[in-house]
N, C-alpha and C. Protein backbone atom coordinates (compact mmCIF):
# COMPACT_ATOMS: atom_id res chain seq x y z
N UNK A 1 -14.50 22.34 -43.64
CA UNK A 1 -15.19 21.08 -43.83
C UNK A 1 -15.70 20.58 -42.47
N UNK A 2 -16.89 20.03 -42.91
CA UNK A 2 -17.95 19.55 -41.07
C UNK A 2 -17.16 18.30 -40.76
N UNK A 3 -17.09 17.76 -39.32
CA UNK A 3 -16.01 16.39 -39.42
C UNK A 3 -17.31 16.26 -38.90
N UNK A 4 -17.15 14.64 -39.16
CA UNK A 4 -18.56 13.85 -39.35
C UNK A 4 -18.12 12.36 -38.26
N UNK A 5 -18.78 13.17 -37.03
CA UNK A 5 -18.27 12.33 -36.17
C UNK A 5 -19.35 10.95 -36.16
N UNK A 6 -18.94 9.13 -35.82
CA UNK A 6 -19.61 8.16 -36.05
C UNK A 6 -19.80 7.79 -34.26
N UNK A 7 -20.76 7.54 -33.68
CA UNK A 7 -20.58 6.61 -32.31
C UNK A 7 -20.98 5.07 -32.47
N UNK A 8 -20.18 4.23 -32.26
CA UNK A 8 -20.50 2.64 -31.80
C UNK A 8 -21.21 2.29 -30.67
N UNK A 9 -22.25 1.94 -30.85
CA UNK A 9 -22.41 1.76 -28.81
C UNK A 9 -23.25 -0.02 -29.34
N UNK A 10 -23.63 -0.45 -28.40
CA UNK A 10 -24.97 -1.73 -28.36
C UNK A 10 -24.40 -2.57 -27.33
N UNK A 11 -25.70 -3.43 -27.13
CA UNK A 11 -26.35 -4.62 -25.95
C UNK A 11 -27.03 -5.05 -25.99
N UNK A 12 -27.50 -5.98 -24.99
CA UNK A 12 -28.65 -6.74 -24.85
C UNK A 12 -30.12 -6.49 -25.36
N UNK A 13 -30.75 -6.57 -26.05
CA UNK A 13 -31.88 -6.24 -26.71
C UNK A 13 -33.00 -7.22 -26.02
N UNK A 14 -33.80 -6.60 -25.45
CA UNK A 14 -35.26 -7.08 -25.16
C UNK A 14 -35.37 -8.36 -25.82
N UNK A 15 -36.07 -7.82 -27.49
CA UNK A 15 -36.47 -8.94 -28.45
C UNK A 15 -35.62 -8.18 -29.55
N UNK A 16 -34.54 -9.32 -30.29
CA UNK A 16 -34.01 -9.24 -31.37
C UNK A 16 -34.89 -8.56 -32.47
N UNK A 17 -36.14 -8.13 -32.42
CA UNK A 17 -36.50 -7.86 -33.91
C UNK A 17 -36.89 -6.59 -33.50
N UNK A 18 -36.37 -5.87 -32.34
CA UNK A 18 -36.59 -4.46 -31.84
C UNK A 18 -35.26 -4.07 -31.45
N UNK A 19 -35.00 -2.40 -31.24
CA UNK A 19 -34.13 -1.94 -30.35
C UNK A 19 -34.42 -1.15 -29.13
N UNK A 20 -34.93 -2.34 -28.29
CA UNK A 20 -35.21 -1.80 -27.16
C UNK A 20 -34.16 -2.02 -26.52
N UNK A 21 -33.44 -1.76 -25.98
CA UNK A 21 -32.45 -2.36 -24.20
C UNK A 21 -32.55 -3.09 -23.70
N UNK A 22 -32.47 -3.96 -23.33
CA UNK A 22 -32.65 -4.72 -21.78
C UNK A 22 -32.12 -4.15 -20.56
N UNK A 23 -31.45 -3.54 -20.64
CA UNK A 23 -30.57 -2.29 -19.73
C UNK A 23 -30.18 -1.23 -19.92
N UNK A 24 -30.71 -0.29 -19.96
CA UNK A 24 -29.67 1.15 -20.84
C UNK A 24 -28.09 1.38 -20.40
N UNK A 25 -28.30 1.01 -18.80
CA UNK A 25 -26.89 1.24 -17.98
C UNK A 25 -25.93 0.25 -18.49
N UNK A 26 -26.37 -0.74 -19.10
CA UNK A 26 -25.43 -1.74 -19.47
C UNK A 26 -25.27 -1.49 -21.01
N UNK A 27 -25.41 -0.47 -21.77
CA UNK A 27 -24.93 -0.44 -22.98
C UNK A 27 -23.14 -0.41 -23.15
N UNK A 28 -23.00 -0.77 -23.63
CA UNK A 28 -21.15 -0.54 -24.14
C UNK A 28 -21.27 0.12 -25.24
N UNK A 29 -20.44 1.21 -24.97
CA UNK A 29 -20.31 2.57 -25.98
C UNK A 29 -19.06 2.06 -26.22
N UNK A 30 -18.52 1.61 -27.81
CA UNK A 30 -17.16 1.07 -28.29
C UNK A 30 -16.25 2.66 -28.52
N UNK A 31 -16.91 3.32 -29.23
CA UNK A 31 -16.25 4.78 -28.99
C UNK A 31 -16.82 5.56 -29.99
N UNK A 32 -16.35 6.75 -30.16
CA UNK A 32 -16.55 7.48 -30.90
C UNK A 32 -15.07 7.55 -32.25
N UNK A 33 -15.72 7.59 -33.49
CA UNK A 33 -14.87 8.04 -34.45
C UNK A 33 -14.41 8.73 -35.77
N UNK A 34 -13.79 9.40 -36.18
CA UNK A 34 -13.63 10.34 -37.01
C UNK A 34 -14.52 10.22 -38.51
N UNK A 35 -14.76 8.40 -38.98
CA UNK A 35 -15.54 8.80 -40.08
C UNK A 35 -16.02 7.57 -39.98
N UNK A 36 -17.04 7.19 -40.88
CA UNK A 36 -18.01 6.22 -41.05
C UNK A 36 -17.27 5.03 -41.22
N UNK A 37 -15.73 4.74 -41.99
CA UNK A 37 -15.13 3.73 -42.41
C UNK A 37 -14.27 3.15 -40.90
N UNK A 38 -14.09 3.99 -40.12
CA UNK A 38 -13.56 3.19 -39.00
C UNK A 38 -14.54 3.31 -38.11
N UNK A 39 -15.55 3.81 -38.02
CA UNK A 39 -16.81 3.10 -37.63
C UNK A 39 -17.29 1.88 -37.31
N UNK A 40 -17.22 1.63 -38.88
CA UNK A 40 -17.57 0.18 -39.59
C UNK A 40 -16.62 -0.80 -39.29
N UNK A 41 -15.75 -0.65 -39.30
CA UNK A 41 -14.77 -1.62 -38.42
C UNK A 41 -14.85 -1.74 -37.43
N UNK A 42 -14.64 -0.66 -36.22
CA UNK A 42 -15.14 -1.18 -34.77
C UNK A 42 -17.03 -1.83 -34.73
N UNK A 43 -17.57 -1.45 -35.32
CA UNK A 43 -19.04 -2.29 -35.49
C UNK A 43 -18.92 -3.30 -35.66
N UNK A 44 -18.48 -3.82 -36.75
CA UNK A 44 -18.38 -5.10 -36.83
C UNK A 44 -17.60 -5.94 -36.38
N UNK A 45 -15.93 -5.48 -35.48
CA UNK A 45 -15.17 -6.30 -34.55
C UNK A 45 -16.45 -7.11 -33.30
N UNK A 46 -16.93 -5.94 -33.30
CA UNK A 46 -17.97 -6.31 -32.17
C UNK A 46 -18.67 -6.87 -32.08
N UNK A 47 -19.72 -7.13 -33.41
CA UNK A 47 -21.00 -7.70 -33.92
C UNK A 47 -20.57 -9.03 -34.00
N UNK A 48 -18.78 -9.57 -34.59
CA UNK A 48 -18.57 -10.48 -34.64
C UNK A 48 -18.30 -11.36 -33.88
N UNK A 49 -17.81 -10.32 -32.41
CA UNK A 49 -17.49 -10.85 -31.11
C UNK A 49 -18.44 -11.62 -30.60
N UNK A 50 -19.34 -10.81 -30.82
CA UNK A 50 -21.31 -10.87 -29.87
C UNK A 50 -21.59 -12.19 -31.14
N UNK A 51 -21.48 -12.55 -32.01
CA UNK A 51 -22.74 -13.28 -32.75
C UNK A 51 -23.18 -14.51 -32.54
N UNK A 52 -22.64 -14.97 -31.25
CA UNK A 52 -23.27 -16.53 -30.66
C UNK A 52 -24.48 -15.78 -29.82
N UNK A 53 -24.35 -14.53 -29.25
CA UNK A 53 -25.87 -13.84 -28.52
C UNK A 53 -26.56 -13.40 -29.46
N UNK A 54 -28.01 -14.23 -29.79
CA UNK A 54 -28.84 -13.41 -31.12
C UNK A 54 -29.24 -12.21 -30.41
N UNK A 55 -29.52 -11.70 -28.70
CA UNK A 55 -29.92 -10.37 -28.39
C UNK A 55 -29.46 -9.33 -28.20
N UNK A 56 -28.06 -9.47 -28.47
CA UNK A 56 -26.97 -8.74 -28.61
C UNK A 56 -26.76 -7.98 -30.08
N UNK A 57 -27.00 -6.57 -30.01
CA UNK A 57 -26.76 -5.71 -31.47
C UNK A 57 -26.04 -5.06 -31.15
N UNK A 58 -25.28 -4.27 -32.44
CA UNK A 58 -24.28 -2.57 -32.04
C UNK A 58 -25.34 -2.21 -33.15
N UNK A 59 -24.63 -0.75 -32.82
CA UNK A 59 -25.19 0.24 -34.18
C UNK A 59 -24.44 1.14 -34.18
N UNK A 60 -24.32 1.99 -35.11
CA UNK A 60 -23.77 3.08 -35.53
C UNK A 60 -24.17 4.38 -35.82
N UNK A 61 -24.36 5.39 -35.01
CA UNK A 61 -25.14 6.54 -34.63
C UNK A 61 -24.05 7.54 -35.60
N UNK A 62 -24.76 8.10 -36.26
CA UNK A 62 -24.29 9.50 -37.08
C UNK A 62 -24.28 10.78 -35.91
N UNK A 63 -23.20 11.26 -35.11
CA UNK A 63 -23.05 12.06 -34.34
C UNK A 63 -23.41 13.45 -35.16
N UNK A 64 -23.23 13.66 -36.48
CA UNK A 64 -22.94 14.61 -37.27
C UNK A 64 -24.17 14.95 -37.83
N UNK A 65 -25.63 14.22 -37.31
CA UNK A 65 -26.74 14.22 -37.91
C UNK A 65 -27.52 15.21 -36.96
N UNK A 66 -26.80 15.00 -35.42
CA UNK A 66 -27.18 15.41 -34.61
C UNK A 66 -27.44 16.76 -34.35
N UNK A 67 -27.13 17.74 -35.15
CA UNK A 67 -26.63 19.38 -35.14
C UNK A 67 -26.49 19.52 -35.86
N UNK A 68 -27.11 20.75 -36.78
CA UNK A 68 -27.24 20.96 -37.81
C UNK A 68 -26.27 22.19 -37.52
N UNK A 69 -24.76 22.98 -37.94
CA UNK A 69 -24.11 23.98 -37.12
C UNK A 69 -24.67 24.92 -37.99
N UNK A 70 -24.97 25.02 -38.85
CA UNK A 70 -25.18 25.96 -39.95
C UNK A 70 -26.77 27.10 -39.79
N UNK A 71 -27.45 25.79 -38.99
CA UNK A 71 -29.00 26.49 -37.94
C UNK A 71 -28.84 26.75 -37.11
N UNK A 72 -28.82 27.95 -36.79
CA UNK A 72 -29.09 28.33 -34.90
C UNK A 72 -30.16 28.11 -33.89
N UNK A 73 -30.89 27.43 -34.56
CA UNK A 73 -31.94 27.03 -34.03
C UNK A 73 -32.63 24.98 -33.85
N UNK A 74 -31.03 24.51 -33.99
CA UNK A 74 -31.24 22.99 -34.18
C UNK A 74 -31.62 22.67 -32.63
N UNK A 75 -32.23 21.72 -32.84
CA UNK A 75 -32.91 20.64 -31.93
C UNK A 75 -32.24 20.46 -30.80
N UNK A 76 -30.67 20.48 -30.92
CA UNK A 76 -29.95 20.28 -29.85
C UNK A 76 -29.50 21.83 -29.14
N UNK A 77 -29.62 22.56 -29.54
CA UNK A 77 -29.20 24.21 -29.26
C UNK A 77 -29.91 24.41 -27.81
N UNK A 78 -30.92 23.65 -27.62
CA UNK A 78 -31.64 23.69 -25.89
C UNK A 78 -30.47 23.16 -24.79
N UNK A 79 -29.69 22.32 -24.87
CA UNK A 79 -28.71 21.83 -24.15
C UNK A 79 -27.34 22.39 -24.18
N UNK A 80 -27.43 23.66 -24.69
CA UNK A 80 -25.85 24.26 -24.74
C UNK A 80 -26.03 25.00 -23.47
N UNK A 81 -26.75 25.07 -22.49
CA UNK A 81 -26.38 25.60 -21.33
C UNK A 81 -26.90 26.56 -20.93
């Protein structure tokens, strides 16, 4: 079975109705985790922390979307070295 890794990261946003950065270096990566449901919990500890800053977002990146293992030829296969 594929483990279906989730990443938390977000920050300061340019303009709230985009996801641009205002800093890339200043993103806070909350972590990485084993499935979408504790994901969703560290997302939203956070979102709830942040919600007096309207430019302040997280999100939740599907690590597992990233690599397809089953193609030898995925998108990311240029960076194995």
């Amino acid at each position: 079975m594929a483990q279906r890794l989730h990443l938390v990261f977000g920050g300061e946003l340019v303009d709230p109705q985009t996801n641009v950065f205002r800093d890339a270096a200043d993103i806070h990566v909350v972590g990485i985790f084993p499935n979408y449901a504790t994901a969703f919990l560290a997302w939203k500890a956070e979102a709830q922390r942040t919600v007096d800053n309207a430019h302040t977002r997280y999100f939740i990146a599907h690590l597992h979307k990233l690599r397809d293992e089953a193609n030898s030829g995925s998108a990311t296969e240029a960076f194995d070295g």
